[in-house]
Protein backbone atom coordinates (compact mmCIF):
# COMPACT_ATOMS: atom_id res chain seq x y z
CA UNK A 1 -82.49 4.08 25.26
CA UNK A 2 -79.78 1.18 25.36
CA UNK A 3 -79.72 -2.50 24.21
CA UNK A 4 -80.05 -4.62 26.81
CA UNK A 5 -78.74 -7.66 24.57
CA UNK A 6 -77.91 -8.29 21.28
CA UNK A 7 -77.57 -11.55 19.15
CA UNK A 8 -76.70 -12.45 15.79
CA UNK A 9 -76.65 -15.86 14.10
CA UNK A 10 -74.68 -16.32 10.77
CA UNK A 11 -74.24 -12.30 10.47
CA UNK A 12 -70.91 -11.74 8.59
CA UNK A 13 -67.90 -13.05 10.34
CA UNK A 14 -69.81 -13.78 13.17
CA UNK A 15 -71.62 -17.57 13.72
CA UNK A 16 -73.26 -16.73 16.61
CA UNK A 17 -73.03 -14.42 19.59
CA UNK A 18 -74.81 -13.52 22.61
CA UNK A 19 -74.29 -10.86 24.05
CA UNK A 20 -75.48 -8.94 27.29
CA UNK A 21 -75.76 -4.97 27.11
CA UNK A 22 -75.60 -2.76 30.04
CA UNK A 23 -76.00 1.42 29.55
CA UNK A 24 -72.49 3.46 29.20
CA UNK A 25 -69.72 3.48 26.97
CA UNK A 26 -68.47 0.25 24.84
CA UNK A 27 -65.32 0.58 23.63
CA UNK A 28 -64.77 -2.25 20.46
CA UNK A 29 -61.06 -2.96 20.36
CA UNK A 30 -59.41 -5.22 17.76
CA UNK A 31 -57.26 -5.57 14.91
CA UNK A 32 -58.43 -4.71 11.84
CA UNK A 33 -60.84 -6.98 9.75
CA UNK A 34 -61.51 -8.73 12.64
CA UNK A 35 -65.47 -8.27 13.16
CA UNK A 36 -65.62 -4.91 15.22
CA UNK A 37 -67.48 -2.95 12.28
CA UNK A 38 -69.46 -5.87 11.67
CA UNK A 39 -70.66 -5.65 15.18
CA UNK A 40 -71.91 -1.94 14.96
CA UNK A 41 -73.62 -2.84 11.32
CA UNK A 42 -75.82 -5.23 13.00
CA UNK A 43 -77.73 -2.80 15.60
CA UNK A 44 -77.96 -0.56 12.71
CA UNK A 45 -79.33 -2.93 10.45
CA UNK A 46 -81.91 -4.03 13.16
CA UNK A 47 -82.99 0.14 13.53
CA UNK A 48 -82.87 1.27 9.95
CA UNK A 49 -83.78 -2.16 7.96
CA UNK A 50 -80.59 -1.77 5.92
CA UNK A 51 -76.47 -1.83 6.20
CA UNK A 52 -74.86 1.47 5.71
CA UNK A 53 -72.06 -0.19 4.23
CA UNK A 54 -73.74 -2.53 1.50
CA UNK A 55 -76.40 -1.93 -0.77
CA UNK A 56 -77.30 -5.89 -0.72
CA UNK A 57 -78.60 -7.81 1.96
CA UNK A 58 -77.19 -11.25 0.53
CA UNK A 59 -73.41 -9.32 1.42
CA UNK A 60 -74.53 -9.72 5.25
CA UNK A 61 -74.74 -13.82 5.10
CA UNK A 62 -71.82 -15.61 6.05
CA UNK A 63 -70.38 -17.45 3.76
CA UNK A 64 -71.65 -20.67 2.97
CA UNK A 65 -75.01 -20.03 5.14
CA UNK A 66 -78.12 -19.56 3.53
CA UNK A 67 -79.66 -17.29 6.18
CA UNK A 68 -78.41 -14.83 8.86
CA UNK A 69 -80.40 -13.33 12.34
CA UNK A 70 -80.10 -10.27 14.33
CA UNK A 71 -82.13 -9.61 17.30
CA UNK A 72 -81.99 -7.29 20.28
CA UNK A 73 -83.61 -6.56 23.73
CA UNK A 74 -84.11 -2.62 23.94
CA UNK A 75 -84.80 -0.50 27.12
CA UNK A 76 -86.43 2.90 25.92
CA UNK A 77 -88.17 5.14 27.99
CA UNK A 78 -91.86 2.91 27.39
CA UNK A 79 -90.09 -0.16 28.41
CA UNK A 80 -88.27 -3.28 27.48
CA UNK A 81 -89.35 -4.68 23.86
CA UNK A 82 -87.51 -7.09 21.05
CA UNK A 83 -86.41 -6.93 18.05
CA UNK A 84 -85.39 -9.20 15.37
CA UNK A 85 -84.49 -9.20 11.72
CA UNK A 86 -83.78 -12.36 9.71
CA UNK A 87 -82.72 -12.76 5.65
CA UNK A 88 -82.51 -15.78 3.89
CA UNK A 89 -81.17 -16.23 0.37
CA UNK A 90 -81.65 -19.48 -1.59
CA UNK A 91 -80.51 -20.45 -5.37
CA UNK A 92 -84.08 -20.94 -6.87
CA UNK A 93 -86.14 -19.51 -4.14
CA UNK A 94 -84.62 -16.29 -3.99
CA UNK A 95 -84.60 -13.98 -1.00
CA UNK A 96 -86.82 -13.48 1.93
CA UNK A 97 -87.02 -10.87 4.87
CA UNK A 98 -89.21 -10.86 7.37
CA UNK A 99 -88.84 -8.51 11.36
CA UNK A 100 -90.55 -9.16 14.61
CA UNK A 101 -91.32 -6.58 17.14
CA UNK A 102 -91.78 -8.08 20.11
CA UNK A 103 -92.12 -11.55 18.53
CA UNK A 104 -94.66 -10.66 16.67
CA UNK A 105 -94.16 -10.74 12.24
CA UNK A 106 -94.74 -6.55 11.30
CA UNK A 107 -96.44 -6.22 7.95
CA UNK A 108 -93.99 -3.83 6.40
CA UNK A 109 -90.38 -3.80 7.46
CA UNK A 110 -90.85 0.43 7.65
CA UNK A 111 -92.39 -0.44 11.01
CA UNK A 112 -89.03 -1.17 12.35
CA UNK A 113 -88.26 2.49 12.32
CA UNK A 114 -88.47 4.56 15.45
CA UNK A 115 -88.15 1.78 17.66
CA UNK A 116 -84.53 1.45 18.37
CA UNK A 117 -83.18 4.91 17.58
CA UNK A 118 -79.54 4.63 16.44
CA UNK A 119 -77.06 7.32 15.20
CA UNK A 120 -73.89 6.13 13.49
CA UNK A 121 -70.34 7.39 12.44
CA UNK A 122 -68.10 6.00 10.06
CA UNK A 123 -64.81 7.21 8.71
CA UNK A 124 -66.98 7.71 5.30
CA UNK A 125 -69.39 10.31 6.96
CA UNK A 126 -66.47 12.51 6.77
CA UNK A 127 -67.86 13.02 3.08
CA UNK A 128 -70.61 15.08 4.93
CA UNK A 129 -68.40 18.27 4.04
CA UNK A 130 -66.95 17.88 0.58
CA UNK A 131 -69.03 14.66 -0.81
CA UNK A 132 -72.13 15.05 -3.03
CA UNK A 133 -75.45 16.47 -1.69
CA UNK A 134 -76.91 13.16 -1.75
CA UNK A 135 -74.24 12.63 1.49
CA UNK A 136 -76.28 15.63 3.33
CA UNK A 137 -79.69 14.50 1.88
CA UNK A 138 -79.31 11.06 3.68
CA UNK A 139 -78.00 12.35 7.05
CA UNK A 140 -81.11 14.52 7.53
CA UNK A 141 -82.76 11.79 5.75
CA UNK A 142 -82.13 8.65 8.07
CA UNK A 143 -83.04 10.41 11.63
CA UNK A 144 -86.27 12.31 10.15
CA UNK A 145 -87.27 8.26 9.26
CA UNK A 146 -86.66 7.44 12.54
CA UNK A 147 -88.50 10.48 14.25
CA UNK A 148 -91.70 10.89 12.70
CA UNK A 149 -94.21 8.72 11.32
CA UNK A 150 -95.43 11.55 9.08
CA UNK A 151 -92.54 12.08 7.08
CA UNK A 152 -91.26 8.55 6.84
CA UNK A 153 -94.84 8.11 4.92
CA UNK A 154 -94.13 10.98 2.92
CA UNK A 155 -90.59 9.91 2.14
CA UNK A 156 -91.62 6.64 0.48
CA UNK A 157 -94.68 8.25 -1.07
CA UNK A 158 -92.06 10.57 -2.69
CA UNK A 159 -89.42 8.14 -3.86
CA UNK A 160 -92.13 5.89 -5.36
CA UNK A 161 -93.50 9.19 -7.37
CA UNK A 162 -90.38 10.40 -8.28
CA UNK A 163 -89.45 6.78 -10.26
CA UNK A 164 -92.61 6.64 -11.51
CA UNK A 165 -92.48 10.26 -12.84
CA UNK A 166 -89.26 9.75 -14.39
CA UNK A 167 -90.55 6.90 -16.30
CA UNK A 168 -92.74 9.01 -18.09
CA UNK A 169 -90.68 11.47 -18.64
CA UNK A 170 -87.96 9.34 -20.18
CA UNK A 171 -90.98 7.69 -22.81
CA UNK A 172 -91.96 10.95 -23.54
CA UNK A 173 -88.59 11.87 -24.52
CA UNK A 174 -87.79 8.85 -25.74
CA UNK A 175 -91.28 9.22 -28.35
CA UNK A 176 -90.64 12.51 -29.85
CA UNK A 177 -94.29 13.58 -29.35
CA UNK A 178 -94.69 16.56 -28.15
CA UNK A 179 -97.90 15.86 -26.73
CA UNK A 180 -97.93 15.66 -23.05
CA UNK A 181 -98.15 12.15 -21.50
CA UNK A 182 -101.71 12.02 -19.27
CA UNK A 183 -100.25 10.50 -16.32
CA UNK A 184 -97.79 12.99 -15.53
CA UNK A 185 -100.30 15.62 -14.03
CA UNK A 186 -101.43 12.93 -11.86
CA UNK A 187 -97.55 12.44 -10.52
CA UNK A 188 -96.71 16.27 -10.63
CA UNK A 189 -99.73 16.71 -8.02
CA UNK A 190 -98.37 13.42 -5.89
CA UNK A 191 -94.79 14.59 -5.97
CA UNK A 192 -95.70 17.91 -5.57
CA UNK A 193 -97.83 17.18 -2.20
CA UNK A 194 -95.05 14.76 -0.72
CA UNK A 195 -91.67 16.89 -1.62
CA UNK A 196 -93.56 19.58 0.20
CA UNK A 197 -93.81 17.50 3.53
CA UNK A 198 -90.12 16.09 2.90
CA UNK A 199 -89.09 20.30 2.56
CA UNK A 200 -91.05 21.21 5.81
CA UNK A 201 -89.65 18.55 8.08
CA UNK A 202 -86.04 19.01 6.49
CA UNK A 203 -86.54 22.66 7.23
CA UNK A 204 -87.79 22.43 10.65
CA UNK A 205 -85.24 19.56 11.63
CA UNK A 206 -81.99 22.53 10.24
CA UNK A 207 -83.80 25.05 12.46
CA UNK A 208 -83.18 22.89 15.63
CA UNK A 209 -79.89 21.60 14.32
CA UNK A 210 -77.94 24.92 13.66
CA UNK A 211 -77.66 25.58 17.39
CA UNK A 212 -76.93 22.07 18.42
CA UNK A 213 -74.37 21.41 15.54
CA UNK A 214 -72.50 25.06 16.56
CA UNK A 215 -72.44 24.58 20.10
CA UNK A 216 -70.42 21.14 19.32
CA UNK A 217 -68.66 22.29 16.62
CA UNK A 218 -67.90 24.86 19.62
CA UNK A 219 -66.69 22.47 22.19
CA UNK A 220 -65.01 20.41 20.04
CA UNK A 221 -62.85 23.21 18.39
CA UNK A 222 -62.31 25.04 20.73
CA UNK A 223 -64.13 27.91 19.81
CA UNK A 224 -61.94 29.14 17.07
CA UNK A 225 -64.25 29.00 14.24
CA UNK A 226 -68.35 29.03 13.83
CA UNK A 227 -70.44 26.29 12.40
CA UNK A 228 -73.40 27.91 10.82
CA UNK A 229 -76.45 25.38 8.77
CA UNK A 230 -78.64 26.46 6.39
CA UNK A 231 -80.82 24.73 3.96
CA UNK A 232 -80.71 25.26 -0.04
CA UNK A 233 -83.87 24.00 -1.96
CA UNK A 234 -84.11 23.72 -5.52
CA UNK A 235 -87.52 25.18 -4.98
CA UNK A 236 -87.32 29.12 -5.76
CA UNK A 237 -84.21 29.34 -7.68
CA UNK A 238 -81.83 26.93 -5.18
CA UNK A 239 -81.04 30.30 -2.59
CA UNK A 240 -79.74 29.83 0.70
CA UNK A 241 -81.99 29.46 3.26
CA UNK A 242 -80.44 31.37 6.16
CA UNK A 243 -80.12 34.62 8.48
CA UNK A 244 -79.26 34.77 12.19
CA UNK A 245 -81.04 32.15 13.70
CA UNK A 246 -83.67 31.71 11.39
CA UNK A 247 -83.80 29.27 9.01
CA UNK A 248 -86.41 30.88 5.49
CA UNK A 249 -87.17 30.14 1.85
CA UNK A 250 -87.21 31.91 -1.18
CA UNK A 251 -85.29 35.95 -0.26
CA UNK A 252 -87.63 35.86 2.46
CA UNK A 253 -86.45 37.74 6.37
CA UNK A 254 -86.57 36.47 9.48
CA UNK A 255 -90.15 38.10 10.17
CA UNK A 256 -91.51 35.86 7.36
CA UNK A 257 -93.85 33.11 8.10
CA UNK A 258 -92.65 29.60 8.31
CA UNK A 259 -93.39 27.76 5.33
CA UNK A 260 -96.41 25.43 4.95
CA UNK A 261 -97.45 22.29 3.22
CA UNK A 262 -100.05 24.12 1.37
CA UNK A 263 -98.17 27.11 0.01
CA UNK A 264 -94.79 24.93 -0.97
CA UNK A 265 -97.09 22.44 -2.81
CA UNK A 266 -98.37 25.28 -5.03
CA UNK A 267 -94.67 26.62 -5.43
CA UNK A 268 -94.02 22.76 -6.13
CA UNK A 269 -96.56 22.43 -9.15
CA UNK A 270 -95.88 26.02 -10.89
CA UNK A 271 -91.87 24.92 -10.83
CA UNK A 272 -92.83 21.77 -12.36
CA UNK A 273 -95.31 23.35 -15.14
CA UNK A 274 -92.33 26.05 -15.70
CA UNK A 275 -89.37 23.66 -15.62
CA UNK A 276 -91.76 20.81 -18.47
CA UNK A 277 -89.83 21.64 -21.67
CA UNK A 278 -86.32 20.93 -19.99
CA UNK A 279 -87.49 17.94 -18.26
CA UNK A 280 -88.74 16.75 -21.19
CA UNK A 281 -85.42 17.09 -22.92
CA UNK A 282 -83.59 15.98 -20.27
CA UNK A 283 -85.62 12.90 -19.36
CA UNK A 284 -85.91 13.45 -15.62
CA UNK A 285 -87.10 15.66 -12.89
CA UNK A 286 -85.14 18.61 -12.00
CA UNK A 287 -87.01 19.96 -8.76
CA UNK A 288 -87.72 18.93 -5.75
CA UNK A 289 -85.99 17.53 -2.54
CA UNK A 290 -83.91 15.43 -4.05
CA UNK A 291 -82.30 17.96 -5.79
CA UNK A 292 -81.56 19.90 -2.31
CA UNK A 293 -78.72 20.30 0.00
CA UNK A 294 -77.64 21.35 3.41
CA UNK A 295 -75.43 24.16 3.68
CA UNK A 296 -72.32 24.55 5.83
CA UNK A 297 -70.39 27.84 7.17
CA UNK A 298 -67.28 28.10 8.80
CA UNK A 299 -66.98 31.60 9.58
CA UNK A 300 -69.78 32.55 6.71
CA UNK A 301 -67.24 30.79 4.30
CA UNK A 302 -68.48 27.85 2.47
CA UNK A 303 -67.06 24.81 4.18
CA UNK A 304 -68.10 22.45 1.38
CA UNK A 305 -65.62 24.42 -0.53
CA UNK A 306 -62.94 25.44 1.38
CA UNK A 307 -62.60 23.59 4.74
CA UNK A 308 -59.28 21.94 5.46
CA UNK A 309 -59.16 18.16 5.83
CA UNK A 310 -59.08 18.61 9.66
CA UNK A 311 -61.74 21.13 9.83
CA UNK A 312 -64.15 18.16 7.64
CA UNK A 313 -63.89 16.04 10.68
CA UNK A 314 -64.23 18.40 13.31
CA UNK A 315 -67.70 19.53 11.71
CA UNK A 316 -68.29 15.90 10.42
CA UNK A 317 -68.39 14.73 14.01
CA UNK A 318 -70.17 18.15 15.07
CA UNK A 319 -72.87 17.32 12.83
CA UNK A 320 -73.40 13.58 14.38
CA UNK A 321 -73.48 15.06 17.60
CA UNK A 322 -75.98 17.33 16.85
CA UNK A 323 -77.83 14.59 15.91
CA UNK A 324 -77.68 13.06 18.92
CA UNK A 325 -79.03 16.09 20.77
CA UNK A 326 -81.76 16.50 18.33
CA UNK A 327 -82.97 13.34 18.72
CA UNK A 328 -82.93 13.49 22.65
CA UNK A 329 -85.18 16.51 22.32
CA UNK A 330 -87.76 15.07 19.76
CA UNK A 331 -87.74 11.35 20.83
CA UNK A 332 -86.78 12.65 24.80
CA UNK A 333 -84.31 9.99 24.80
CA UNK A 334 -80.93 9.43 23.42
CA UNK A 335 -80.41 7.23 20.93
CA UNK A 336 -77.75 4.65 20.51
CA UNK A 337 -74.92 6.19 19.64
CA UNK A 338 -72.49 3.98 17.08
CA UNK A 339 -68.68 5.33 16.26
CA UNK A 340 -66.73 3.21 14.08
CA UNK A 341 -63.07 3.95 13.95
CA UNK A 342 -63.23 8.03 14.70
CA UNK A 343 -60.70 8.20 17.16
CA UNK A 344 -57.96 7.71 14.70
CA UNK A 345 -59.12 10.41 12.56
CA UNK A 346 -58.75 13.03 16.05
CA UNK A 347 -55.59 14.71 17.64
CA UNK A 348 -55.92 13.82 21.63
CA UNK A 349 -57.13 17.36 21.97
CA UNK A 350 -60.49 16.73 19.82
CA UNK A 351 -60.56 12.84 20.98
CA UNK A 352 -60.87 13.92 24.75
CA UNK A 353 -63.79 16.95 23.80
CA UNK A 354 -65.28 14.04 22.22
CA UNK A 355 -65.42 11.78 25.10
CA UNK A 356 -66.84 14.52 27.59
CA UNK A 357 -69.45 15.54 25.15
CA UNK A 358 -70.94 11.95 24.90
CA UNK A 359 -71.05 11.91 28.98
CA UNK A 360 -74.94 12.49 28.92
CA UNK A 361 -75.61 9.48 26.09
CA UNK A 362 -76.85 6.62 27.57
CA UNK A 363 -75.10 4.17 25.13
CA UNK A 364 -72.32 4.69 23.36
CA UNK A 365 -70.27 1.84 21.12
CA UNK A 366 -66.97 2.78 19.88
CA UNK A 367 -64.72 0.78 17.54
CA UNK A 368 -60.78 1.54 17.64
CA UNK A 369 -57.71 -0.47 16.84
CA UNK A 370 -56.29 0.88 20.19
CA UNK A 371 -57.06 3.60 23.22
CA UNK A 372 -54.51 6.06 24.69
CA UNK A 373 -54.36 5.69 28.50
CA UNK A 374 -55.63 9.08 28.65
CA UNK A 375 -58.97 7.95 27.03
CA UNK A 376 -59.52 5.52 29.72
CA UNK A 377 -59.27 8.34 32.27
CA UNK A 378 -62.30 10.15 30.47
CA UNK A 379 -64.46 7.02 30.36
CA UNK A 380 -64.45 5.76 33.84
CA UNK A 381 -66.41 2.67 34.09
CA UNK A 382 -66.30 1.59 30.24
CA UNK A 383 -66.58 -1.39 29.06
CA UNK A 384 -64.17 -2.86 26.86
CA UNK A 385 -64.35 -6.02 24.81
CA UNK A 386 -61.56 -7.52 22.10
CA UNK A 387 -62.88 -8.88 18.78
CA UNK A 388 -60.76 -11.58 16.97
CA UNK A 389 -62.36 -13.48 14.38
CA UNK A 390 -65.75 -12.99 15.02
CA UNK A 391 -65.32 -14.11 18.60
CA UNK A 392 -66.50 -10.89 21.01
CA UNK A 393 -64.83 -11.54 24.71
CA UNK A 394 -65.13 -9.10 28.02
CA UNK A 395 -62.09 -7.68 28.56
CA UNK A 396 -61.52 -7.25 33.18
């Protein structure tokens, strides 16, 4: 998959720009606050609906215009198709966004997802090791969204219950009564049924991941230490889900059945019944999948605890790459592959394991402030382009 053009109108620091796409490696080059990360937030924002940078979409107008574009020709493996993804903000009108796939309005802007398939890394990923679970949550998160249909469903389904339930829960605490609220069974059984999807896809997604993410871990270290994932729900006491190569719930072995819908939706309900008199206290829920996290070993030590600074980017950037091979071997084709400012983060050493391991992506854009000869060497036949004010031009 690579874009075959992209254009943005009034996006940030950038008026307009047209720009045609070939397949290989981009390479972004620029002073800083000059537009380059502004250029790899707008193919994400076309893929995933949303900036990972800003919460608000008003933050992505230029200033002084009242609307901003982004649109894109893709090439996937089904063909060409467009994209587009416009937001207009008006004092007294308020805000309106509306996408196009192929030129044609989509209902519901979740229909975006899964067409243009983008991974990205930014300098604040590196909170993947030490940061808060919520960090881990949204990795595995954002490419299960963009994989299946099924849990992307499930996903909103749960967020919407999980609001919903904590409403209640905070008027019941905030009442005194100790009677039970009557619409909480109703959003115990939808949470219940949704977390369990969001807990089976999570799971199955860190059993294909573990390999991927140590074999790059493995190239890109050297060798000299393993990367080992697991997955730790708050279903079942919060216990590590791993052993060997298998990835289990609950004390279970290796031999144990994989977990279902069915049976983690039961487990689900009797948590919730047995966990009522806290929540109640507490005003909120205190199981389910957004309560979990994804584990990290360095040599079966606890790399959200104890990993140097320069071991949190080597298994930062292990992680995205593993990413990038998972979604080749769901989606069977790679997606867009977005870097923003890594290289300066890498000794030469880990920035040239870096380059060969993205030889097999089919797209790659890269920001940087400036490239060692040596890096040129790796990347024959990359294009490179200098940003300077919002003004993108081919460099050779």
């Amino acid at each position: 998959m690579h874009l075959a053009t992209l254009r943005l109108q009034n996006f940030r620091n950038y008026p307009a720009l047209e720009l045609p796409l070939q397949p290989g490696v981009h390479l972004i080059l620029g002073r800083n606050a000059q537009g380059k990360t502004n250029l790899l937030e707008s193919i994400a924002y076309l893929a995933l609906g949303r900036s990972f940078r800003v919460a608000s979409d008003r933050d992505l107008i230029r200033w002084g215009a009242p609307e901003m574009r982004v649109a894109a020709g893709v090439d996937g493996r089904l063909g060409r198709f467009t994209l587009e993804l416009e937001y207009s903000w008006r004092p007294g009108e308020g805000a309106t966004k509306q996408a196009r796939l192929n030129g044609l309005k989509v209902e519901r802007l979740s229909q975006l997802l899964g067409n243009l398939l983008v991974v990205v890394f930014t300098p604040g990923d590196l909170e993947l090791v030490k940061g808060p679970p919520a960090c881990r949550r949204r990795m595995l998160d954002t490419e299960l969204v963009q994989l299946n249909a099924g849990y992307r469903s499930a996903f909103a389904r749960y967020q919407r219950a999980l609001a919903q339930r904590n409403s209640v829960l905070r008027a019941w605490q905030a009442s005194g009564s100790a009677a039970e609220p009557p619409p909480l069974a109703a959003w115990d059984q939808e949470l219940a049924e949704t977390g369990a999807r969001l807990v089976v896809g999570r799971l199955q997604a860190v059993a294909r991941l573990r390999k991927l993410a140590a074999e790059a871990h493995a190239a890109l270290a050297g060798g000299s230490e393993r990367l080992e994932l697991g997955y730790e729900c708050s279903l079942g006491g919060k216990r590590n889900c791993l052993a060997n190569d298998e990835v289990y719930l609950f004390g279970g072995s290796p031999e144990s059945p994989a977990p279902d819908v069915t049976s983690l939706t039961e487990v689900f309900l009797s948590e919730l019944h047995q966990r009522r008199p806290e929540e109640r206290r507490r005003g909120t829920t205190l199981v389910g999948p957004h309560r979990d996290d994804l584990a990290l070993w360095l040599d079966r030590r606890d790399a959200r605890i104890y990993a140097s600074q320069g071991q949190q980017r080597t298994v930062s950037l292990a992680l995205k790459l593993a990413e990038v091979r998972y979604f080749q071997q769901v989606a069977g084709e790679f997606p867009v592959l977005l870097l923003d400012d890594v290289l300066s983060e890498l000794d030469e050493g880990r920035q040239t394991a870096l380059a060969q391991a993205l030889g097999p992506v089919t797209q790659v854009f890269l920001t940087a402030t400036a490239l060692s000869p040596g890096l040129r060497d790796v990347w024959p036949g990359s294009f490179e382009y200098e940003v300077q004010d919002g003004k993108v031009t081919r460099r050779g």
